[in-house]
N, C-alpha and C. Protein backbone atom coordinates (compact mmCIF):
# COMPACT_ATOMS: atom_id res chain seq x y z
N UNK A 1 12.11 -21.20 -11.54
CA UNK A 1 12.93 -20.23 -12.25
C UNK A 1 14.39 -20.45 -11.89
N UNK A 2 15.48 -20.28 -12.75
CA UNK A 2 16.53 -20.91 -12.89
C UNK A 2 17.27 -19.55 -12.55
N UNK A 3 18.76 -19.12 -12.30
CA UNK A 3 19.35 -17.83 -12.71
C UNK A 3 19.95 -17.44 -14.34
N UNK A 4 19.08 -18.46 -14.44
CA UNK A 4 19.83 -18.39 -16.74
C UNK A 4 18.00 -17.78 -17.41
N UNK A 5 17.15 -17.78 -16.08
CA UNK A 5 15.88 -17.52 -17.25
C UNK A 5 15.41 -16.10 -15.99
N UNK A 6 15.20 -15.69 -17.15
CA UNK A 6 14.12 -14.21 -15.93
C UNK A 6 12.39 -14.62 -16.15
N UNK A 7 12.14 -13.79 -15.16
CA UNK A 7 10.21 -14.03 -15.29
C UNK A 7 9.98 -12.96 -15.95
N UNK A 8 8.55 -13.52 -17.04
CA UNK A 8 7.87 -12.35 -17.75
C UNK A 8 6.29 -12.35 -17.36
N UNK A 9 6.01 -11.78 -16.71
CA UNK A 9 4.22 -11.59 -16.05
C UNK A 9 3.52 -10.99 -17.58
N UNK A 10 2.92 -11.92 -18.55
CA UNK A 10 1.74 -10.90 -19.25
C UNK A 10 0.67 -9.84 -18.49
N UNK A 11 0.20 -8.83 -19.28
CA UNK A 11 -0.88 -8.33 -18.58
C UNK A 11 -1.88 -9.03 -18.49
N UNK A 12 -2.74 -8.48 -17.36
CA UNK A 12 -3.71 -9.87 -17.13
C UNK A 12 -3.33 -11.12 -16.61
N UNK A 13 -2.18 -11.30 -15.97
CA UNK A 13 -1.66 -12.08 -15.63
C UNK A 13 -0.97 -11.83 -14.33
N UNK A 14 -0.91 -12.65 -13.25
CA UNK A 14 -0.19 -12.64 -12.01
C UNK A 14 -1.59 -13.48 -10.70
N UNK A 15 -1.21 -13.90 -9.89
CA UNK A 15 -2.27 -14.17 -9.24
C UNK A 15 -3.24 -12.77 -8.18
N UNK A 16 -4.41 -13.19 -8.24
CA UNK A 16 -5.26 -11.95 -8.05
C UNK A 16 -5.85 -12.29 -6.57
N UNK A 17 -5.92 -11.55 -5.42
CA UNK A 17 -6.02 -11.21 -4.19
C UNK A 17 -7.43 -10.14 -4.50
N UNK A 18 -8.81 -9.91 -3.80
CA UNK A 18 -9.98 -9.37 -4.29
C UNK A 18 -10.78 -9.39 -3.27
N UNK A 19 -10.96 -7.99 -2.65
CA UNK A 19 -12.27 -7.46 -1.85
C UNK A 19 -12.82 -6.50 -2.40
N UNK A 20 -14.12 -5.86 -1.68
CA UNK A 20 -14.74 -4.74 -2.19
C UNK A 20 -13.50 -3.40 -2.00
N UNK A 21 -13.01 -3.86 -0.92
CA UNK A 21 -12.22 -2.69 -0.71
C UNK A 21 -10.72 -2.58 -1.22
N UNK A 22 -9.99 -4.22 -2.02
CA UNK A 22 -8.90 -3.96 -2.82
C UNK A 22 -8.49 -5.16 -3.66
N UNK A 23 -8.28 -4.99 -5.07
CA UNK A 23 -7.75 -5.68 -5.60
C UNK A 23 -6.49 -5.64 -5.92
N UNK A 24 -5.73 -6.64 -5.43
CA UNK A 24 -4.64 -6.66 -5.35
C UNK A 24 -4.10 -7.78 -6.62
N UNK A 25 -2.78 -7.51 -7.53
CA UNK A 25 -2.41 -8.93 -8.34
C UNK A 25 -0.92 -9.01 -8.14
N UNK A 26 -0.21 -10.67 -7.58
CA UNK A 26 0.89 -10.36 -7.03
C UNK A 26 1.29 -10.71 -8.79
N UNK A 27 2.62 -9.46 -8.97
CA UNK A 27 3.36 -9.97 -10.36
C UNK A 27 4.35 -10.40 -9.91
N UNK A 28 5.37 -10.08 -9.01
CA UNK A 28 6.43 -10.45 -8.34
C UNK A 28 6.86 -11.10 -6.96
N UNK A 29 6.81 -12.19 -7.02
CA UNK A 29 7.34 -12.66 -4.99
C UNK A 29 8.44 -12.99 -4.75
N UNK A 30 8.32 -13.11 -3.81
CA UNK A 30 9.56 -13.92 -2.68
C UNK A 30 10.66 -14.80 -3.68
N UNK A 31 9.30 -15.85 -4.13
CA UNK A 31 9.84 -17.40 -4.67
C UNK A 31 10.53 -16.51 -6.30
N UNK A 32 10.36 -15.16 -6.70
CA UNK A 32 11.17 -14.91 -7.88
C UNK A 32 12.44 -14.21 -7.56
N UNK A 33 12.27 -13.24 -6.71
CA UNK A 33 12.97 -11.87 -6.29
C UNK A 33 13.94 -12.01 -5.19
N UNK A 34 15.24 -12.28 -4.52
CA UNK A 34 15.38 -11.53 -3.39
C UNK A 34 15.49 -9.98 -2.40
N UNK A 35 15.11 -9.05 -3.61
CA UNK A 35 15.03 -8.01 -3.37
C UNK A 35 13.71 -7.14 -2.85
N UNK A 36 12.45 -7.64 -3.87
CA UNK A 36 11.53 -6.98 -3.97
C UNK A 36 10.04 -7.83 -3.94
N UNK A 37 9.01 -7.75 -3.82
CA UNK A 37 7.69 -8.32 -4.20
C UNK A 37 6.78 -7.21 -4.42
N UNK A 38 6.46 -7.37 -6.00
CA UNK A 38 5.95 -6.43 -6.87
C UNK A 38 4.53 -6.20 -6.84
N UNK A 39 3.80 -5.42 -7.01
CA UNK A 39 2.00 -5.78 -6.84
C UNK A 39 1.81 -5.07 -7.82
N UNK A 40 0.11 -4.96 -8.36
CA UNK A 40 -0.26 -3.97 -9.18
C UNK A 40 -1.81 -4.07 -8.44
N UNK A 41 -2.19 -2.61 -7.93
CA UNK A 41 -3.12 -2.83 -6.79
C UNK A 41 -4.05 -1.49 -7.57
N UNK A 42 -5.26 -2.01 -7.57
CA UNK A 42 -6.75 -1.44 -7.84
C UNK A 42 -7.10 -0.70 -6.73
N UNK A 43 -7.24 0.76 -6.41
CA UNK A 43 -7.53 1.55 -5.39
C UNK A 43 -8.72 2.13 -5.87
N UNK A 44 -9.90 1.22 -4.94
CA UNK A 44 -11.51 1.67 -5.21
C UNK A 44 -11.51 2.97 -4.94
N UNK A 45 -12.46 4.08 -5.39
CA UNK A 45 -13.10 4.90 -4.99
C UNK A 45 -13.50 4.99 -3.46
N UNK A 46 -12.76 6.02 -2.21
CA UNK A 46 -13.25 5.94 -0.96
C UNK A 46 -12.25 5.02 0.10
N UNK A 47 -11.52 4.39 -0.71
CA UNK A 47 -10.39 3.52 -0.23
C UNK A 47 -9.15 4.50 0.96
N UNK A 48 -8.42 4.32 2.12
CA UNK A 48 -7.79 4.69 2.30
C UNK A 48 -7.05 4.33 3.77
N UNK A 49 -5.73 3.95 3.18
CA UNK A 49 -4.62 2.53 3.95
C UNK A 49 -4.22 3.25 5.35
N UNK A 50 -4.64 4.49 5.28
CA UNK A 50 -4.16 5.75 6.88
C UNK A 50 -2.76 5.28 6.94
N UNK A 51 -2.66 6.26 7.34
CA UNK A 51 -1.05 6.53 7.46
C UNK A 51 -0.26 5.85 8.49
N UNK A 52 1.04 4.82 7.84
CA UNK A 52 1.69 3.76 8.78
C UNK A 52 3.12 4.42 8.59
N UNK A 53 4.20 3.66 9.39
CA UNK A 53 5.46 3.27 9.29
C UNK A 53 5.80 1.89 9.15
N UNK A 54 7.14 1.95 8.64
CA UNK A 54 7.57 0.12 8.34
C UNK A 54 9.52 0.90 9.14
N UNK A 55 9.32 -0.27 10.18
CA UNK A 55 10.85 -0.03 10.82
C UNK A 55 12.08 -0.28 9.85
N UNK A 56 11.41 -1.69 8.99
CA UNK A 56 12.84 -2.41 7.42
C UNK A 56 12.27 -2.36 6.73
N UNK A 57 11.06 -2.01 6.18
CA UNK A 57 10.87 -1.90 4.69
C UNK A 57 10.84 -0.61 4.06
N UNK A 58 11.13 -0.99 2.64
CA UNK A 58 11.37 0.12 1.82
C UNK A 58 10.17 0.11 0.36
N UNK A 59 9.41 0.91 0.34
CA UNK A 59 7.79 0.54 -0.47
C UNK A 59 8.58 1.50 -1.95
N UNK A 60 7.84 1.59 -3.26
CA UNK A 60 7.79 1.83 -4.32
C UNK A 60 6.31 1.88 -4.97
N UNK A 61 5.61 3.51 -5.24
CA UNK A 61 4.44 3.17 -5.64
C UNK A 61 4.59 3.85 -7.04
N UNK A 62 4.21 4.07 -7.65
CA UNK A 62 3.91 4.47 -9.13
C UNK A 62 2.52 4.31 -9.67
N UNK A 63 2.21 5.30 -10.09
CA UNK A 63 0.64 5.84 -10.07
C UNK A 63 0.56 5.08 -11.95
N UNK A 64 -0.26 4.43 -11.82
CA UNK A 64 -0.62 4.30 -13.45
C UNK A 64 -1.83 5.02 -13.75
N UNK A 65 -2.81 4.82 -13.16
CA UNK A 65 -4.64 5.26 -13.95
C UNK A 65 -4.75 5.84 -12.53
N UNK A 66 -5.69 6.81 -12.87
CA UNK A 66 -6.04 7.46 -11.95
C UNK A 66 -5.97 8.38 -10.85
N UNK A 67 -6.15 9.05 -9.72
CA UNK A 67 -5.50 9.48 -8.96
C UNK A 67 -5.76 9.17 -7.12
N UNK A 68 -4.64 9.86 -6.37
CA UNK A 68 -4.18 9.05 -5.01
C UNK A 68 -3.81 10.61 -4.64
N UNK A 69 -4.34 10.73 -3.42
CA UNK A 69 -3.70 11.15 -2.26
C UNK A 69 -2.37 10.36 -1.40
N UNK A 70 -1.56 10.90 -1.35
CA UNK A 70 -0.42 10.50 -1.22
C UNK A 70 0.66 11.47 -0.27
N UNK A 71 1.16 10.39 0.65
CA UNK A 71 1.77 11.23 2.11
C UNK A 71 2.98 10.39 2.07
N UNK A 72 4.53 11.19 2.34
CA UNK A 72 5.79 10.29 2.44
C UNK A 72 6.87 11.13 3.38
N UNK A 73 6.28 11.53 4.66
CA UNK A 73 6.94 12.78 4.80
C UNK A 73 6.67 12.19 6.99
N UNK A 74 7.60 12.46 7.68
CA UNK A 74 7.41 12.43 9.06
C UNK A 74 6.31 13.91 8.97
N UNK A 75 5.51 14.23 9.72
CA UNK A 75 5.18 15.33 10.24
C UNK A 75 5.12 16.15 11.35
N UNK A 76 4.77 17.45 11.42
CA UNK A 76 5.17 17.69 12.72
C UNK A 76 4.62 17.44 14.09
N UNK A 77 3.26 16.68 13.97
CA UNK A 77 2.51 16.36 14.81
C UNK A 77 2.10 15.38 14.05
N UNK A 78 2.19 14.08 14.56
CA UNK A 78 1.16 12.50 14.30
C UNK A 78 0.05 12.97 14.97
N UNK A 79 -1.29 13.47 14.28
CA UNK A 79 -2.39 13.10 14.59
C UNK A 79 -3.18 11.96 14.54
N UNK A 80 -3.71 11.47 15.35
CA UNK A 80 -4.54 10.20 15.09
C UNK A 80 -5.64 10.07 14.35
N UNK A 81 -6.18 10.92 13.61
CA UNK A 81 -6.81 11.11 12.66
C UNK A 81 -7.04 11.21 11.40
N UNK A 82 -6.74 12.75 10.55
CA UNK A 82 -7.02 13.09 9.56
C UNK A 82 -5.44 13.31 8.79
N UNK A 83 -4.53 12.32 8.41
CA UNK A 83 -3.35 12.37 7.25
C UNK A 83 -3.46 13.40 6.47
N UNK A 84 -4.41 13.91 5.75
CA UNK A 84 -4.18 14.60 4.83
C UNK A 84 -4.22 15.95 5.40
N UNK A 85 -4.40 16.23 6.59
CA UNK A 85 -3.97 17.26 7.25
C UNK A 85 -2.33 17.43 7.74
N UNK A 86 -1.95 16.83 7.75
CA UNK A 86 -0.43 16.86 7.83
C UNK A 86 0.40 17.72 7.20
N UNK A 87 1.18 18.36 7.95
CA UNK A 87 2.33 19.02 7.68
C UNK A 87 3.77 18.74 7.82
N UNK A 88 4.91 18.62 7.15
CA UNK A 88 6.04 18.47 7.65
C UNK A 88 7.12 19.84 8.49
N UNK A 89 7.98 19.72 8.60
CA UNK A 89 8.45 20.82 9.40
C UNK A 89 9.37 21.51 8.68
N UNK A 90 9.88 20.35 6.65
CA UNK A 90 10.21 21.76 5.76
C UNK A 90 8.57 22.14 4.79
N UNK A 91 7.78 22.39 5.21
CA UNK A 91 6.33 22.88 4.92
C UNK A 91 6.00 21.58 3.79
N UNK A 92 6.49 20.27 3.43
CA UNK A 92 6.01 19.16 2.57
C UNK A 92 4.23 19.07 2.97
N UNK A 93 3.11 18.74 2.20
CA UNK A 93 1.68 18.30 2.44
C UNK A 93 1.60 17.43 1.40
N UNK A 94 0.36 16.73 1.43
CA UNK A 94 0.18 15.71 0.99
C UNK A 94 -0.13 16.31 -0.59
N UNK A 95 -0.25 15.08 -1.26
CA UNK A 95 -0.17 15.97 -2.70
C UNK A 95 -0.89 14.94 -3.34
N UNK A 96 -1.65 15.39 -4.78
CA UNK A 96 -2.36 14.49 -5.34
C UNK A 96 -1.58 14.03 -6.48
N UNK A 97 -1.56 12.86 -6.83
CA UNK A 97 -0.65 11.92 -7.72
C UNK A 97 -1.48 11.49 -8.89
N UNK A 98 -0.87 11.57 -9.93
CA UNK A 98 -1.82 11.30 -11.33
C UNK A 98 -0.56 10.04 -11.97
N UNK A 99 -1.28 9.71 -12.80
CA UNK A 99 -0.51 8.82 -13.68
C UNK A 99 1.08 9.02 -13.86
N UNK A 100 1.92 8.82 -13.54
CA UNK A 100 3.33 8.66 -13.57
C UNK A 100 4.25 9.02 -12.65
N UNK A 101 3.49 9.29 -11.70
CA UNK A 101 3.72 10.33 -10.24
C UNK A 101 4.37 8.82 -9.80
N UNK A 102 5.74 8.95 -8.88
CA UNK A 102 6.42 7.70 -8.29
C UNK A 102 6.78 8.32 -6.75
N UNK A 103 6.32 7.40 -5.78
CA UNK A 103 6.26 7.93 -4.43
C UNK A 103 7.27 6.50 -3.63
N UNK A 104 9.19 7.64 -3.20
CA UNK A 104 9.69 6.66 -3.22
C UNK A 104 9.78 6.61 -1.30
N UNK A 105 9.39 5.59 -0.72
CA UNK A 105 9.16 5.19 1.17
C UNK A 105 10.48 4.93 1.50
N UNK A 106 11.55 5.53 2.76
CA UNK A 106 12.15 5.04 3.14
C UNK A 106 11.88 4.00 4.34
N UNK A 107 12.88 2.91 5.00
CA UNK A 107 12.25 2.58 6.78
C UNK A 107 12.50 3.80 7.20
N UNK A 108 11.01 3.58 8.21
CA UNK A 108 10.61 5.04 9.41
C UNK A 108 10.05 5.67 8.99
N UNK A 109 9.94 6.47 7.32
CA UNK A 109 9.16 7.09 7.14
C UNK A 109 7.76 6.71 6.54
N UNK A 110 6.77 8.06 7.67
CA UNK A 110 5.46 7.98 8.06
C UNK A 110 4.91 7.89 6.40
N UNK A 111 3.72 7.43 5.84
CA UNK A 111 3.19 7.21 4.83
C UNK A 111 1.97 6.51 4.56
N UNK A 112 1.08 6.86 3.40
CA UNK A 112 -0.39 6.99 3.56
C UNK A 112 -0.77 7.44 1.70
N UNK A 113 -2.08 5.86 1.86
CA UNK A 113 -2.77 6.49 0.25
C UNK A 113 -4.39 6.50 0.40
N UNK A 114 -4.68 7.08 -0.36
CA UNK A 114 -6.19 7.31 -0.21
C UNK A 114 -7.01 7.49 -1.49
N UNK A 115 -7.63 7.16 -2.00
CA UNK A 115 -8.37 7.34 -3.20
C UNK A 115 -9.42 8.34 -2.89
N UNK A 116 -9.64 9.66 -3.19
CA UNK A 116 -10.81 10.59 -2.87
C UNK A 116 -11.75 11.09 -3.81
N UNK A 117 -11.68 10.21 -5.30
CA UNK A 117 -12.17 10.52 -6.31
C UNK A 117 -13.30 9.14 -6.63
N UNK A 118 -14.24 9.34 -7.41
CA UNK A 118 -15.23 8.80 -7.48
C UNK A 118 -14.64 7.69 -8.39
N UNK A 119 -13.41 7.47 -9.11
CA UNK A 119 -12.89 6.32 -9.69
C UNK A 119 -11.75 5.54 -9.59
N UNK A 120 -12.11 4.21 -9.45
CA UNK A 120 -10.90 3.29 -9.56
C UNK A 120 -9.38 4.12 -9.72
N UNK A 121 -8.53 3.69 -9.19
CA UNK A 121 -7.00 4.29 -9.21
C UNK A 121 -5.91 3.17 -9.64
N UNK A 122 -5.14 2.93 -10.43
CA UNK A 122 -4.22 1.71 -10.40
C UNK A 122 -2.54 2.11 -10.03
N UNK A 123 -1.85 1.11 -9.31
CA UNK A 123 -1.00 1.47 -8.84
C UNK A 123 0.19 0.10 -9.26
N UNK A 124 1.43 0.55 -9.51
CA UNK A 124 2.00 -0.46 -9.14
C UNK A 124 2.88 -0.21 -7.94
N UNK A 125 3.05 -1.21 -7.25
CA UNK A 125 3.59 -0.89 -5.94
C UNK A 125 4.31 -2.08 -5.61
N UNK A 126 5.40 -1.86 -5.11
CA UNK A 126 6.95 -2.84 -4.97
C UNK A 126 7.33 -2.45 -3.58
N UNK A 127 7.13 -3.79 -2.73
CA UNK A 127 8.27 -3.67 -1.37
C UNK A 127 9.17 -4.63 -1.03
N UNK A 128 10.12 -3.90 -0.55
CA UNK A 128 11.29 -4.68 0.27
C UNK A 128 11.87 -4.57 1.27
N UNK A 129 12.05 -5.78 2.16
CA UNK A 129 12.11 -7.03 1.44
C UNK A 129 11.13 -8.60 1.36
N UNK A 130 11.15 -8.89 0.18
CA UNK A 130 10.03 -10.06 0.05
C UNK A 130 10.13 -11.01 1.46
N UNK A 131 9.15 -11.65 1.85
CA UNK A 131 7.89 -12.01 1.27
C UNK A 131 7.00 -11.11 1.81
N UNK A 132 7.20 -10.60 3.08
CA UNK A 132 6.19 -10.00 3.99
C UNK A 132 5.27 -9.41 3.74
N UNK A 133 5.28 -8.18 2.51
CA UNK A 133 4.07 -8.14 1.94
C UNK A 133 3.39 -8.60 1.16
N UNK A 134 3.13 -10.11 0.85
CA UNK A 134 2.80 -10.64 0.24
C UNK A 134 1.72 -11.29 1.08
N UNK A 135 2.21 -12.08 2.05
CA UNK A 135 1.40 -12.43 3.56
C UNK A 135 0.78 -11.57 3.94
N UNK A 136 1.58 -10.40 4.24
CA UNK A 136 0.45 -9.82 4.78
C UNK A 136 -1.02 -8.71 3.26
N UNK A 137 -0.75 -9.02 2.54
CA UNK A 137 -2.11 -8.65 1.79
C UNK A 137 -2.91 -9.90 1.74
N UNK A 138 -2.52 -11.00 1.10
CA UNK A 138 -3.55 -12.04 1.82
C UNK A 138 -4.18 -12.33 2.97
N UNK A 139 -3.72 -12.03 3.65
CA UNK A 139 -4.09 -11.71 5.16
C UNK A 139 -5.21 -10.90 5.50
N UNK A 140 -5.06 -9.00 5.11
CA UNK A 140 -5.56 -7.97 5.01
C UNK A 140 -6.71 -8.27 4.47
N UNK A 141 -6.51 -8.75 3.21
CA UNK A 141 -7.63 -9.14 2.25
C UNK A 141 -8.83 -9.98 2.73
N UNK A 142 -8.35 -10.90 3.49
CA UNK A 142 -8.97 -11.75 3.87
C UNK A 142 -9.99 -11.08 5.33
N UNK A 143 -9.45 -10.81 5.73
CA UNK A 143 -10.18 -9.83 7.16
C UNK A 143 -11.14 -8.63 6.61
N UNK A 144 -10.37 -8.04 5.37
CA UNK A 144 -11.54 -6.91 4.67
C UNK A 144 -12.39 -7.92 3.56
N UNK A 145 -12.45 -8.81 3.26
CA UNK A 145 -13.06 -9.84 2.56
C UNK A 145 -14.58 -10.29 3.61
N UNK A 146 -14.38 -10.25 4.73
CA UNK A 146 -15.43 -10.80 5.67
C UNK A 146 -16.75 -9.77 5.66
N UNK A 147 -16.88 -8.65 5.02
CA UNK A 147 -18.13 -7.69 5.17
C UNK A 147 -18.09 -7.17 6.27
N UNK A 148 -19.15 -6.38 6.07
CA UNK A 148 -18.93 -5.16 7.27
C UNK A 148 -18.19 -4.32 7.20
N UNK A 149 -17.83 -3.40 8.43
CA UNK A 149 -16.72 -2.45 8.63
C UNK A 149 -15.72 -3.14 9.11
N UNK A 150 -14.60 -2.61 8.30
CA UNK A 150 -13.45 -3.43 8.95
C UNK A 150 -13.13 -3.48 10.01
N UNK A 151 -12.77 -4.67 10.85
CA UNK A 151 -12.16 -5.13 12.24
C UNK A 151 -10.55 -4.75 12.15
N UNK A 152 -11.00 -3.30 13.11
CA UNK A 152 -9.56 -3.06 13.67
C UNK A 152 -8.68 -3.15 14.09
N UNK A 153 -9.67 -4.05 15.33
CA UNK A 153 -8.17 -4.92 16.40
C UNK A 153 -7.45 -6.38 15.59
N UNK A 154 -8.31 -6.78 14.97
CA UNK A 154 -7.87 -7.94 14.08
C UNK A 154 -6.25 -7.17 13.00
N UNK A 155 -6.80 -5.82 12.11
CA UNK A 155 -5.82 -5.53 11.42
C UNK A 155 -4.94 -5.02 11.90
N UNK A 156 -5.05 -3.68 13.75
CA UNK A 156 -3.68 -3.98 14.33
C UNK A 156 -3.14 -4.86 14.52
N UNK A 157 -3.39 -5.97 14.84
CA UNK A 157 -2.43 -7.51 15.48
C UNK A 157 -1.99 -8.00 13.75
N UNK A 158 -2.60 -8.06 12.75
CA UNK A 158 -2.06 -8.57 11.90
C UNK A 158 -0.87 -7.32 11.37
N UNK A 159 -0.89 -5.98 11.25
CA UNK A 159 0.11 -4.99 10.91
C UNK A 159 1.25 -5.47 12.22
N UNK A 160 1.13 -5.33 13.28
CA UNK A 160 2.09 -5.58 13.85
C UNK A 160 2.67 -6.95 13.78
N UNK A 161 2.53 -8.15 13.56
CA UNK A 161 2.88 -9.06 12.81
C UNK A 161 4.08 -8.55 11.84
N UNK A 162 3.54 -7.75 10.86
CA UNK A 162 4.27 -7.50 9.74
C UNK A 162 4.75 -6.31 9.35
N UNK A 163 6.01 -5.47 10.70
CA UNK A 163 6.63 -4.09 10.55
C UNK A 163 5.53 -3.20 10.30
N UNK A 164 4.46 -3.18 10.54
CA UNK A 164 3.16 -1.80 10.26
C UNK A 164 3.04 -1.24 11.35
N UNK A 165 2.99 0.12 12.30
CA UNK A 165 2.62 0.52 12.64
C UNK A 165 1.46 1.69 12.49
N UNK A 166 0.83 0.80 13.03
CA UNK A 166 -0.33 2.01 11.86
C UNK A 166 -0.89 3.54 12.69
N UNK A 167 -0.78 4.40 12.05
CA UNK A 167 -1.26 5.97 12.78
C UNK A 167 -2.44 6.20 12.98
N UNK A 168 -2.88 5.83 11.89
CA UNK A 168 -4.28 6.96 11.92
C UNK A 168 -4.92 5.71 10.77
N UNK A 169 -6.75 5.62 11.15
CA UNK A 169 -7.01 3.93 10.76
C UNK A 169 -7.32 3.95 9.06
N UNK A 170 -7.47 2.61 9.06
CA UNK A 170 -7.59 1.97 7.31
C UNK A 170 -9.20 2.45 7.52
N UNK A 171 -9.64 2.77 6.21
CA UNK A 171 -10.99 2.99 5.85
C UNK A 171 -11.40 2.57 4.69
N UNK A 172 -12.35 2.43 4.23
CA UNK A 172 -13.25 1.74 2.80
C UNK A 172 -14.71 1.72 2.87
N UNK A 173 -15.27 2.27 1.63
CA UNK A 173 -16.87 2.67 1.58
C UNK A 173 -17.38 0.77 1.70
């Protein structure tokens, strides 16, 4: 790609990243963007990323199909557990997101999605700055790709790798 031509992703189109627990399709990377790397991510039924921080990144989700539990708020107590119990300290809780709902992440702030409905959820979701999440969902993918229950200590060492601190853990039916 040149700076005289822009990229156009058809639908159905972008390369596709695929476990039981997420399909991921990158539309935007590194090698297009210096700003951003774009996704459009399939959130199974039972799915849920527990609630992290990013010290430099800045995330962009936008709800297309379906719906998400959805957290963007420090709270007043990090429990190591249950996110959607969370409170902030101007009374913010987690809130359920339907189709056009846009959930915007600053760095530092705490954040968390969860699918709690019996259907598929689609999302598009944009962070910056490229590439890092790009690596690291191939990555992710690949470790929740192996069966079983996911390996934790494997996905802390790979989040910390890549600005994640994670709160409270990743889950998937």
């Amino acid at each position: 790609m040149t700076a005289t031509e822009g990229l156009l992703v058809p639908p159905g189109h972008g390369r596709v990243v695929q476990t039981p627990a997420q399909h991921v399709t990158f539309k935007v990377t590194g090698s297009h963007s210096r700003t951003a790397s774009t996704f459009e991510v399939v959130v199974p039924p039972g799915f849920d990323v527990g609630a992290h921080v990013h010290t430099r990144s800045e995330e962009l989700f936008y709800v297309l199909e379906g719906e998400l539990d959805v957290l963007a708020f420090e709270p007043r107590i990090r429990t190591p557990d249950n996110w959607q119990r969370w409170e902030s300290s101007s009374g913010s809780r987690v809130v359920r997101a339907t189709p056009g709902t846009v959930i915007v992440v600053p760095p530092g702030c705490p954040h968390a999605f969860s699918n709690p409905t019996e259907t598929a959820a689609k999302m598009f979701f944009q962070a910056s700055p490229p590439p890092d999440h790009e690596r690291y969902f191939e990555e992710l993918l690949e470790i929740l790709g192996s069966g079983g229950p996911p390996d934790h200590a494997a996905i802390e060492e790979l989040r910390g790798r890549y600005d994640i601190e994670q709160l409270t853990p990743l889950k998937h039916r």
